[in-house]
N, C-alpha and C. Protein backbone atom coordinates (compact mmCIF):
# COMPACT_ATOMS: atom_id res chain seq x y z
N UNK A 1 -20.59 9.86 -6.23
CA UNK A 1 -21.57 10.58 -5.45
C UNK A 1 -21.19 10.49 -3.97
N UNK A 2 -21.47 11.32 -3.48
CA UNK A 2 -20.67 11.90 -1.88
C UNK A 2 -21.80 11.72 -0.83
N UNK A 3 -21.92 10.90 -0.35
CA UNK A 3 -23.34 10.66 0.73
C UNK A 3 -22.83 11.03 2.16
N UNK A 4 -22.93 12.10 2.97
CA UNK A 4 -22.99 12.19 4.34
C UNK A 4 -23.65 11.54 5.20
N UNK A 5 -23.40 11.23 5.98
CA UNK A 5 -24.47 10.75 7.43
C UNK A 5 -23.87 11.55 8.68
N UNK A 6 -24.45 12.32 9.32
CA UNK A 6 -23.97 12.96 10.30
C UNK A 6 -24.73 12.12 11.70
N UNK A 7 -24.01 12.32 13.11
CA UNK A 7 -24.23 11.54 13.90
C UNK A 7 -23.76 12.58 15.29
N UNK A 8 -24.93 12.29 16.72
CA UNK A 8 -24.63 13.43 17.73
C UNK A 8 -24.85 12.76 19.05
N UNK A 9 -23.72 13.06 19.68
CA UNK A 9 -23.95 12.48 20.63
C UNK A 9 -23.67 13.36 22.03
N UNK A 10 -24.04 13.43 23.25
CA UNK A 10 -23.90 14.03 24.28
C UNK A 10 -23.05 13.85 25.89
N UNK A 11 -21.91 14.90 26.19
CA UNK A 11 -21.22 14.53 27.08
C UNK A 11 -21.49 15.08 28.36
N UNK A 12 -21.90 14.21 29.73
CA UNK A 12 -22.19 14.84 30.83
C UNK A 12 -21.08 14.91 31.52
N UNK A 13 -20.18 15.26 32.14
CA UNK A 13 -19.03 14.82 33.34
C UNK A 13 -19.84 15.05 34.55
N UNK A 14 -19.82 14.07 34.91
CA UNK A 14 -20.37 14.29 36.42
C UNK A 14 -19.27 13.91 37.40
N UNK A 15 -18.25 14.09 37.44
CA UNK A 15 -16.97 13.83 38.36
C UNK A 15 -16.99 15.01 39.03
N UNK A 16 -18.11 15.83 39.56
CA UNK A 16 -17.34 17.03 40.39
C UNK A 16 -17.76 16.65 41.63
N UNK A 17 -16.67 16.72 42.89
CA UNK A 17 -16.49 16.28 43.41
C UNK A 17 -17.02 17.39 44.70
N UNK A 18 -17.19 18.31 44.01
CA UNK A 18 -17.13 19.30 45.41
C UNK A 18 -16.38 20.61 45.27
N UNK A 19 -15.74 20.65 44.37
CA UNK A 19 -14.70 21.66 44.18
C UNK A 19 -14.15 22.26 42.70
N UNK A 20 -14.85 20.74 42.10
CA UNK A 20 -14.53 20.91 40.35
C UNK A 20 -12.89 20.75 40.22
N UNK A 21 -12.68 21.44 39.45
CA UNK A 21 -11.56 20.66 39.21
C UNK A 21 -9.81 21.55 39.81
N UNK A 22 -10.36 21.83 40.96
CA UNK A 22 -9.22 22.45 41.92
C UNK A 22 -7.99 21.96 41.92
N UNK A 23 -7.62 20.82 42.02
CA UNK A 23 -6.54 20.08 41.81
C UNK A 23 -6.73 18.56 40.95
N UNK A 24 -5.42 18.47 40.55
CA UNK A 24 -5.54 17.19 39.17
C UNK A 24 -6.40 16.14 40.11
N UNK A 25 -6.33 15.85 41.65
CA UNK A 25 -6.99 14.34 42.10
C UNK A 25 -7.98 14.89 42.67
N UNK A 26 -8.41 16.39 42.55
CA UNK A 26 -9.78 16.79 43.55
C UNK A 26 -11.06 16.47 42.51
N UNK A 27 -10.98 15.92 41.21
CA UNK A 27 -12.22 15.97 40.70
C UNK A 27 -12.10 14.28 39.93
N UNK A 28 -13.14 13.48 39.55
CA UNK A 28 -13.13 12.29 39.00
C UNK A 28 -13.56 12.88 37.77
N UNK A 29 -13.19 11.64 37.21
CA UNK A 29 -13.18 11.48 35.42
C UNK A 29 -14.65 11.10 35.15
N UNK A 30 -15.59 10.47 35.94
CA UNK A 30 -16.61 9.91 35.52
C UNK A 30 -17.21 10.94 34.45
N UNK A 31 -18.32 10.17 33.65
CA UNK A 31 -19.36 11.11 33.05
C UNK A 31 -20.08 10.02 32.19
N UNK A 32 -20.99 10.71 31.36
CA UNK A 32 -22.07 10.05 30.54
C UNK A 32 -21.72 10.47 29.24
N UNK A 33 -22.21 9.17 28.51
CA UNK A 33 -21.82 9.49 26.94
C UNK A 33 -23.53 9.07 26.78
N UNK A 34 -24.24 9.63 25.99
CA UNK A 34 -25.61 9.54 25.64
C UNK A 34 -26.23 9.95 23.74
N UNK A 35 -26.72 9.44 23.79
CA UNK A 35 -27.26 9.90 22.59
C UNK A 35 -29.56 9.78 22.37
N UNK A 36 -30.11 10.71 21.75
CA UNK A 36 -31.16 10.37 21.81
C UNK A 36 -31.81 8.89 21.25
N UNK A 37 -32.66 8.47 21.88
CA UNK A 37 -33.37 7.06 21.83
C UNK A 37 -32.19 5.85 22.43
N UNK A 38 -31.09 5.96 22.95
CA UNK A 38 -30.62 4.80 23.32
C UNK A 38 -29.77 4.41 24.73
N UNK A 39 -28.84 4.17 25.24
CA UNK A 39 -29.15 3.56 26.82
C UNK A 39 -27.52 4.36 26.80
N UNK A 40 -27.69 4.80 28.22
CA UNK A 40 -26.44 5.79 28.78
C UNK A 40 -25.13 5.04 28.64
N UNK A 41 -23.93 5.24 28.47
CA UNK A 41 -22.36 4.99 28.45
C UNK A 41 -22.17 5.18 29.67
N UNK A 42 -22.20 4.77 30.72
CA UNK A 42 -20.83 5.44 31.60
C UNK A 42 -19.12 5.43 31.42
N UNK A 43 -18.72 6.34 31.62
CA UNK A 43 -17.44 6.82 31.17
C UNK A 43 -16.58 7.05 31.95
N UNK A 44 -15.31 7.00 31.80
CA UNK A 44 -14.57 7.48 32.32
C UNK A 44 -13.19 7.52 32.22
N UNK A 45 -12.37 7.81 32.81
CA UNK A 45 -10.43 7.66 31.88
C UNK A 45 -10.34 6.22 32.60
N UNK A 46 -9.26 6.24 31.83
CA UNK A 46 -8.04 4.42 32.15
C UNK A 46 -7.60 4.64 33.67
N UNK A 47 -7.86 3.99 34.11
CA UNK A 47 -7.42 4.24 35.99
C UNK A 47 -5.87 4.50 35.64
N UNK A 48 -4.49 4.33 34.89
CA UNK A 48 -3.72 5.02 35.29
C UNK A 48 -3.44 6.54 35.22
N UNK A 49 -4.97 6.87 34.90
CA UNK A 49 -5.01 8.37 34.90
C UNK A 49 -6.40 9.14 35.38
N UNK A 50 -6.05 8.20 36.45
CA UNK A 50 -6.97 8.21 38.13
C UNK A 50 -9.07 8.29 37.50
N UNK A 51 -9.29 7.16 36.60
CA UNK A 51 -10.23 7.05 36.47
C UNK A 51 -10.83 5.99 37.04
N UNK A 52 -12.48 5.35 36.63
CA UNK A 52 -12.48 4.42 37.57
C UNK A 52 -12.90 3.27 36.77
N UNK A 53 -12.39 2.41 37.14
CA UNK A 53 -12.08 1.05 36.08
C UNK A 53 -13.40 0.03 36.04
N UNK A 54 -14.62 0.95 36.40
CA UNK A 54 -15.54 -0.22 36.23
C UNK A 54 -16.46 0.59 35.10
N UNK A 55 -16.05 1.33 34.72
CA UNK A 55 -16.47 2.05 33.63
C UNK A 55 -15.93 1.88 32.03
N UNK A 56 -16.36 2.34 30.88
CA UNK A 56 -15.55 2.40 29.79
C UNK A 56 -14.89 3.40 29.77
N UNK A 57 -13.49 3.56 29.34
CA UNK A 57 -12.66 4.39 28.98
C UNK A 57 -12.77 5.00 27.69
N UNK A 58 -12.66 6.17 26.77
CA UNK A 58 -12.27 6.34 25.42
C UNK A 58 -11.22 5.38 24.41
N UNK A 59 -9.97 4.49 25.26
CA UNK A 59 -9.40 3.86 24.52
C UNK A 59 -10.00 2.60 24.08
N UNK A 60 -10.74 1.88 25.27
CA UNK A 60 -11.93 0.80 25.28
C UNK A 60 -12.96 1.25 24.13
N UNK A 61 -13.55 1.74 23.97
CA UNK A 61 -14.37 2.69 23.28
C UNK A 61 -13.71 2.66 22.09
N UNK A 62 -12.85 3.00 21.73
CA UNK A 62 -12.52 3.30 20.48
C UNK A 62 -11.80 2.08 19.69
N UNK A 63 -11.34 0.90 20.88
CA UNK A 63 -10.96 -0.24 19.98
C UNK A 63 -12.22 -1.43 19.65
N UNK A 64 -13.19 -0.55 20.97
CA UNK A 64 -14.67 -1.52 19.99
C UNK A 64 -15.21 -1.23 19.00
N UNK A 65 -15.05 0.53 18.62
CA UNK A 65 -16.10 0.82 17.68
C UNK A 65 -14.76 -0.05 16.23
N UNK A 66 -13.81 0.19 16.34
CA UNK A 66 -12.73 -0.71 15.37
C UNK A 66 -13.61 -2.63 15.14
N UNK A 67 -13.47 -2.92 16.47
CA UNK A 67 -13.91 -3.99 16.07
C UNK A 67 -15.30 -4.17 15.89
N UNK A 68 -16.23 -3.74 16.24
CA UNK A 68 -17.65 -3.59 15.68
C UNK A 68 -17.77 -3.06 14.39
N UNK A 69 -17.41 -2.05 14.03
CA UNK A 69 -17.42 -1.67 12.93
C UNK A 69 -16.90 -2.84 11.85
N UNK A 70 -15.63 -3.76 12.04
CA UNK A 70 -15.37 -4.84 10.96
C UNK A 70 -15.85 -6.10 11.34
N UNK A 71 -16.51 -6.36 12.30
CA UNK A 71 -17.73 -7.13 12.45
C UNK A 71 -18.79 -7.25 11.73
N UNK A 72 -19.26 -5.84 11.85
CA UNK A 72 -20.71 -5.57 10.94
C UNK A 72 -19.94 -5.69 9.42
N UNK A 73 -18.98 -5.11 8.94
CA UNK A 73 -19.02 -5.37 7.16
C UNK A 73 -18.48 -6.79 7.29
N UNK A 74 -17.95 -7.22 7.97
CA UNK A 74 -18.00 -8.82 7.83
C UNK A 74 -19.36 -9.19 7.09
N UNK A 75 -19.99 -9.31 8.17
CA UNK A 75 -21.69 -9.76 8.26
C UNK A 75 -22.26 -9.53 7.34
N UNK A 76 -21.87 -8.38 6.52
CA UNK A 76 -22.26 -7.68 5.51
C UNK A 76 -21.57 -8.44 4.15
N UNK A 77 -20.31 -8.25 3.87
CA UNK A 77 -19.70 -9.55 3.35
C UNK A 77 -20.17 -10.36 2.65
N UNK A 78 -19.78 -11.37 4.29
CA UNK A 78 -20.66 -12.79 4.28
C UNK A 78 -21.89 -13.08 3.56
N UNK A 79 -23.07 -12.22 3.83
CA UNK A 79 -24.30 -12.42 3.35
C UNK A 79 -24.23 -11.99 1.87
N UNK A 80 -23.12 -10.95 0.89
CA UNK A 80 -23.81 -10.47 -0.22
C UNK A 80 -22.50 -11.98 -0.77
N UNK A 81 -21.95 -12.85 -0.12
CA UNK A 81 -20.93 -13.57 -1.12
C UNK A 81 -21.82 -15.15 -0.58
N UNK A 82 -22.78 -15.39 0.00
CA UNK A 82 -23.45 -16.48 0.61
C UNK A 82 -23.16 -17.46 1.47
N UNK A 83 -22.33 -17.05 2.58
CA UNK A 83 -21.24 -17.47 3.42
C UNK A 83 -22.17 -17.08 4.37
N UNK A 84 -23.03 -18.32 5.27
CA UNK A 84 -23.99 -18.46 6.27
C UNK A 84 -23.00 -18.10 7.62
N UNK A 85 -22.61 -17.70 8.56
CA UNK A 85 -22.01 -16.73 9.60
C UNK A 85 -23.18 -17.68 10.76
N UNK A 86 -22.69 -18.47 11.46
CA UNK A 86 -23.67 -18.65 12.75
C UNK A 86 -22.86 -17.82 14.02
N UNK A 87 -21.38 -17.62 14.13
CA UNK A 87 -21.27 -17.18 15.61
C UNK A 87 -19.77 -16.10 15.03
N UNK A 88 -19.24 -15.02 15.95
CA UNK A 88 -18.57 -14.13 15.87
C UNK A 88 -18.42 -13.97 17.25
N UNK A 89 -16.72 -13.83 17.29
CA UNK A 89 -16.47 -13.22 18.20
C UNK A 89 -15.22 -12.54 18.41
N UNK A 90 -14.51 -11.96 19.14
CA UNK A 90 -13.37 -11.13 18.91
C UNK A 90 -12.61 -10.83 20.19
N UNK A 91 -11.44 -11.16 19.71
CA UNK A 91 -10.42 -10.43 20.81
C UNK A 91 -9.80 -9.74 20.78
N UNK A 92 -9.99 -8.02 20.68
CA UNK A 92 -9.13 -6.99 20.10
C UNK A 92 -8.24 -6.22 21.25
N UNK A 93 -7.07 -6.21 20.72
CA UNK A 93 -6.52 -5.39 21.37
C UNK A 93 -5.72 -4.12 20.81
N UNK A 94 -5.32 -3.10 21.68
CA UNK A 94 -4.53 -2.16 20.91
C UNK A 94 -3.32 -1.40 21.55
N UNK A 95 -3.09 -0.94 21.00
CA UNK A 95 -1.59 -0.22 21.91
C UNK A 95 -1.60 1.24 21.85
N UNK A 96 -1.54 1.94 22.93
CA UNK A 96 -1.57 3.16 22.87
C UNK A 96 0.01 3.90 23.53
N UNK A 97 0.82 4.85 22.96
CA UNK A 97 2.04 5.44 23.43
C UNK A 97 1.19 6.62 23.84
N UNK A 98 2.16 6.59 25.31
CA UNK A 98 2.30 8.41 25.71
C UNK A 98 3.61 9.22 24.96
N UNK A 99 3.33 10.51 24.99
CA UNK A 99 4.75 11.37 24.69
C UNK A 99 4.98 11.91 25.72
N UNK A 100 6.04 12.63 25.89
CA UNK A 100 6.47 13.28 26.61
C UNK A 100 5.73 14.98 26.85
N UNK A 101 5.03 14.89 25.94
CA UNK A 101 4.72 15.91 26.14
C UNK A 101 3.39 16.06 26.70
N UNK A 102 2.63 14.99 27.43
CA UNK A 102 1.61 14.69 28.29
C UNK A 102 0.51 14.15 27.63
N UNK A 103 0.63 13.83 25.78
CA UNK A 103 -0.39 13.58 25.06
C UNK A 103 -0.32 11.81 24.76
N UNK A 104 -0.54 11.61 23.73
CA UNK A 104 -0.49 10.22 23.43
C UNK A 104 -1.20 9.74 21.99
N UNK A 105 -0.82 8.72 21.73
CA UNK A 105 -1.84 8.29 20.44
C UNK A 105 -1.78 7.02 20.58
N UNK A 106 -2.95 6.39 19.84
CA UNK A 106 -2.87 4.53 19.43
C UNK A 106 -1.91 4.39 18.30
N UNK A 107 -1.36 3.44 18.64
CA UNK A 107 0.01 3.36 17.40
C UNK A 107 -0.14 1.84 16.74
N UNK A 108 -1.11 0.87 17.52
CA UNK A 108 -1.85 0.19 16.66
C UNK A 108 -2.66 -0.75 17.43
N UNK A 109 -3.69 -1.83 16.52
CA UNK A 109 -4.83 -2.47 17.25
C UNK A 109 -5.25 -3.60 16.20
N UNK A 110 -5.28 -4.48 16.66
CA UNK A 110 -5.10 -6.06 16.25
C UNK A 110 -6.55 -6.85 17.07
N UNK A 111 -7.12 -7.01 15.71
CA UNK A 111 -8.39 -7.89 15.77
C UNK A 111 -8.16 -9.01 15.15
N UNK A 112 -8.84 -10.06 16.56
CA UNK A 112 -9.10 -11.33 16.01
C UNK A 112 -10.23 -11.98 16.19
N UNK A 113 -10.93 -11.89 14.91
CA UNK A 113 -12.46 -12.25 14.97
C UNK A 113 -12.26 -13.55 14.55
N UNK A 114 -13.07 -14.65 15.45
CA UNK A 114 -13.18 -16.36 15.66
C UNK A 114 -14.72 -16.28 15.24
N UNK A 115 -15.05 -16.67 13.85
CA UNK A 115 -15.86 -17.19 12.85
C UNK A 115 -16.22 -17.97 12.97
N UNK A 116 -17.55 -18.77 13.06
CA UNK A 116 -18.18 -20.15 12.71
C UNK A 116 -19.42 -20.05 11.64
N UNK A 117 -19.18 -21.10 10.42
CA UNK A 117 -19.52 -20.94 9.67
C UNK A 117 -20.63 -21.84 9.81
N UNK A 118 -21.52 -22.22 8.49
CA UNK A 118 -22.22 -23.44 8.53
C UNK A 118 -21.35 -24.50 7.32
N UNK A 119 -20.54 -23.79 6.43
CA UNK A 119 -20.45 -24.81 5.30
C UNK A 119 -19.04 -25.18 5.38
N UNK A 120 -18.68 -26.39 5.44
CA UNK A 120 -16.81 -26.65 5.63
C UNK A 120 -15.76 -26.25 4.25
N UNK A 121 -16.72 -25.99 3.12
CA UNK A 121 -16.36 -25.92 1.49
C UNK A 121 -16.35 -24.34 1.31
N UNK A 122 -16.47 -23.73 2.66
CA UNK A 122 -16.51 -21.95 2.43
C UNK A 122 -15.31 -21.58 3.14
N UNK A 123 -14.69 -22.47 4.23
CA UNK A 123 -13.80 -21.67 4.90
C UNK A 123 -12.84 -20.92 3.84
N UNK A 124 -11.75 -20.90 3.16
CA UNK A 124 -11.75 -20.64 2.31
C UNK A 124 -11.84 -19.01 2.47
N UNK A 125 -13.40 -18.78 1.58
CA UNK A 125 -13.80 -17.73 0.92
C UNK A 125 -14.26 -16.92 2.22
N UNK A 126 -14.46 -17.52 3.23
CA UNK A 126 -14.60 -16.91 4.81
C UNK A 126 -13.92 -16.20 5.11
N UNK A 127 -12.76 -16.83 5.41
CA UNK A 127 -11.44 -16.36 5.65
C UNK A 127 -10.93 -14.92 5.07
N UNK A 128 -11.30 -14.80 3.75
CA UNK A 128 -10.54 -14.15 2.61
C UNK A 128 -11.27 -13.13 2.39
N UNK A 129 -12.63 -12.94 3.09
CA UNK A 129 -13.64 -12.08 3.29
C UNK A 129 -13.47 -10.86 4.33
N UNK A 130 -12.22 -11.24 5.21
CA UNK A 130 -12.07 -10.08 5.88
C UNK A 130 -11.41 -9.31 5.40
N UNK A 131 -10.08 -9.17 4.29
CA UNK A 131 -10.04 -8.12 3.63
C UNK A 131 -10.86 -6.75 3.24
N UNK A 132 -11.90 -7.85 2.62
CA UNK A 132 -12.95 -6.89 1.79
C UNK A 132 -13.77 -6.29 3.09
N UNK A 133 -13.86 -6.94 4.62
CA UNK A 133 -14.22 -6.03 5.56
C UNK A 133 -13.34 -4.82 5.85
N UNK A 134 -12.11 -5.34 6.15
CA UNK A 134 -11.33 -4.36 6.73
C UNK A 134 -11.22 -3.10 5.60
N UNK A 135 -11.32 -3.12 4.29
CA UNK A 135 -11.35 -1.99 3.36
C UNK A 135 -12.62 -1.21 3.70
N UNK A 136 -13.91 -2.00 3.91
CA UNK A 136 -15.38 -1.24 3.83
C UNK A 136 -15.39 -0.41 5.68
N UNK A 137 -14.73 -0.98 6.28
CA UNK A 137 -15.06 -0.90 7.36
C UNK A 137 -14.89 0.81 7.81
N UNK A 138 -15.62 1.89 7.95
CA UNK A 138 -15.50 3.40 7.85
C UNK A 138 -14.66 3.56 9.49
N UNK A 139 -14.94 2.98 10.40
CA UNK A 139 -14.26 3.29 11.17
C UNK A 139 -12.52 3.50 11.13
N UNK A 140 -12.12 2.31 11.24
CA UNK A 140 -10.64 1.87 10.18
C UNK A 140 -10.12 2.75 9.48
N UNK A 141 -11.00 3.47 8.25
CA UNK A 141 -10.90 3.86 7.40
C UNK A 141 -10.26 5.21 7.94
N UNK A 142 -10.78 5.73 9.27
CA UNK A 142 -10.56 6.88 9.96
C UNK A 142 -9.47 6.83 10.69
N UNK A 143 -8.91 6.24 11.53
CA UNK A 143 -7.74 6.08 12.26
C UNK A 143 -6.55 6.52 11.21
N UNK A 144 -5.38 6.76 11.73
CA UNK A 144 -4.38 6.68 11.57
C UNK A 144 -3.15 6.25 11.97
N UNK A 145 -3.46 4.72 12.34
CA UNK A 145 -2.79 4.12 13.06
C UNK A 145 -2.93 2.54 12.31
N UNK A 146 -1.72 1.39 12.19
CA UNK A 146 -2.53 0.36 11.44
C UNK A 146 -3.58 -0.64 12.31
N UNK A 147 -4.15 -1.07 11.73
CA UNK A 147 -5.08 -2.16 12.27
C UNK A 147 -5.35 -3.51 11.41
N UNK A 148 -4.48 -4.32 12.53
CA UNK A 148 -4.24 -5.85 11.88
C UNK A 148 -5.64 -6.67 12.27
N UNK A 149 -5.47 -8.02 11.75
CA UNK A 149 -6.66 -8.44 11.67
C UNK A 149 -5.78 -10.23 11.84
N UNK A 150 -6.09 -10.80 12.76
CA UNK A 150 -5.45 -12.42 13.15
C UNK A 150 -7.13 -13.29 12.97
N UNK A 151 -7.72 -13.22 11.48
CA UNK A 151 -8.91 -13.94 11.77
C UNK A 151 -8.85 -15.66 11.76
N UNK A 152 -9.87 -16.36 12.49
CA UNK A 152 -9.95 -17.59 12.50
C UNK A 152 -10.97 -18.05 11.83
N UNK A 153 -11.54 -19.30 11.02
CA UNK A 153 -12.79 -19.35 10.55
C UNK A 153 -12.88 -20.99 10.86
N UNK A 154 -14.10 -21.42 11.38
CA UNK A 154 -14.11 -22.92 11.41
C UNK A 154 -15.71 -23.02 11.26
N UNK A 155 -15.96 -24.55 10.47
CA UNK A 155 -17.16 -24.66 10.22
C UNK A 155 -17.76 -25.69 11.62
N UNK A 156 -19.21 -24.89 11.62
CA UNK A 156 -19.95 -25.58 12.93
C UNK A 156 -19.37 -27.26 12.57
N UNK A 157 -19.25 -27.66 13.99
CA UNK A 157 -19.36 -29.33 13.91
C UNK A 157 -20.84 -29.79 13.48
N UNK A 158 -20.83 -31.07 13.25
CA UNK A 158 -22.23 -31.54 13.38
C UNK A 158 -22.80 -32.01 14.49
N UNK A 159 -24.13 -31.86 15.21
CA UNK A 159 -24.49 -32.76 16.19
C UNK A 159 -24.41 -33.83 16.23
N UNK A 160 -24.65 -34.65 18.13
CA UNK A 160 -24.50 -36.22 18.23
C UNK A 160 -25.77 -36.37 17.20
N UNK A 161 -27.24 -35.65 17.46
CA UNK A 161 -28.10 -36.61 16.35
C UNK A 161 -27.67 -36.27 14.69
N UNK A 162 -26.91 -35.79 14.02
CA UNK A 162 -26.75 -35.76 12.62
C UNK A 162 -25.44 -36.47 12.61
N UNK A 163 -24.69 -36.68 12.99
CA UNK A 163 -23.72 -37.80 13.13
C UNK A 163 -24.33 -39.35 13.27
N UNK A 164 -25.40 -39.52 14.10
CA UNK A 164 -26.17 -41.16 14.44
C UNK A 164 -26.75 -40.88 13.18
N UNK A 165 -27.31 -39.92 12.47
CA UNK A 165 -28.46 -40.01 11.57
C UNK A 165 -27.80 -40.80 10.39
N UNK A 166 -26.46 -40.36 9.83
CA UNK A 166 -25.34 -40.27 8.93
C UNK A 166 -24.57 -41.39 9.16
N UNK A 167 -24.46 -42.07 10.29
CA UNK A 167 -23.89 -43.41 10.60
C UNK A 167 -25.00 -44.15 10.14
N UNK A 168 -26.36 -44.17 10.58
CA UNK A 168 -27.21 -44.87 10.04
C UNK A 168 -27.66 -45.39 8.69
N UNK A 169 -27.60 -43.87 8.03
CA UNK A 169 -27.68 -44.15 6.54
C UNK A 169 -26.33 -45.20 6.11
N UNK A 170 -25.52 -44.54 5.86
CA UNK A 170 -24.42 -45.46 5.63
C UNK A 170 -24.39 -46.73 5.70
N UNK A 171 -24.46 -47.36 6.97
CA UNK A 171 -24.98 -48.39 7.24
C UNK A 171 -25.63 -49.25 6.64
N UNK A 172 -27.23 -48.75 5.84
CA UNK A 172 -27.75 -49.46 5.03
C UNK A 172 -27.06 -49.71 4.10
């Protein structure tokens, strides 16, 4: 069975400068990425293609929705295999070529999501759980480019008081 979800979102450019786009440096890249009910994007290109760097870019943009997207089926995962998830985090990066012919593509993008678990007897099945993300993950699924995955998984330490608590028992 074939389930759609369609999804809309809205582009403002507000980079006109005065002149619009008269020459390649007479107009900025800025603009708004928006969608109804939720909080504005500001946008704009990669400053080596005279955008302005305190903004998100489309390539930024597109290697988060990669790593958000295998974040969430992580999470997703985790919870249907009973693998308690206390912290996530990620350092993704990706690589994008120009051609010669003024275009370009991502040619690939490497996530490394740093896991903390609660149970030390799961790392393991933690670990081995990002597969089954990176297959579910629809974003991924869309690219055509590969996307590696360098995951880490470690179980929370225990606190100073459950360590004294655990020395104590013993003890007796």
């Amino acid at each position: 069975m074939d389930i759609t979800h369609d999804y809309a979102v809205q582009i403002e450019w507000t980079g006109n400068r005065g002149t619009g786009t008269s020459s390649y440096r007479a107009y900025g890249r800025e603009h708004l990425v928006t969608a109804d009910g939720k909080h504005v994007i500001e946008g704009s290109s990669d400053p080596t293609f005279h955008g302005n760097a305190e903004r998100w870019n489309p390539e930024e943009l597109l290697l988060a929705a990669l790593s958000q997207c295998h974040m969430l089926s992580y999470l997703h995962a985790a919870t249907r295999n009973g693998v308690t998830v206390l912290a996530y985090t990620d350092a993704a990066t990706g690589t994008m070529q120009q051609t010669a012919d003024g275009g370009g593509h991502f040619t690939s993008a490497t996530l490394r999501p740093r896991v903390t678990i609660s149970d030390p007897t799961q790392i393991d099945l933690a670990q081995s759980l990002h597969a089954q993300a990176a297959a579910q993950c629809f974003i991924a699924s869309s690219v055509n480019f590969p996307v590696g995955h360098e995951p880490q998984t470690t179980a929370a330490e225990t606190t100073a008081a459950e360590t004294t608590a655990a020395e104590a028992s013993a003890a007796r």
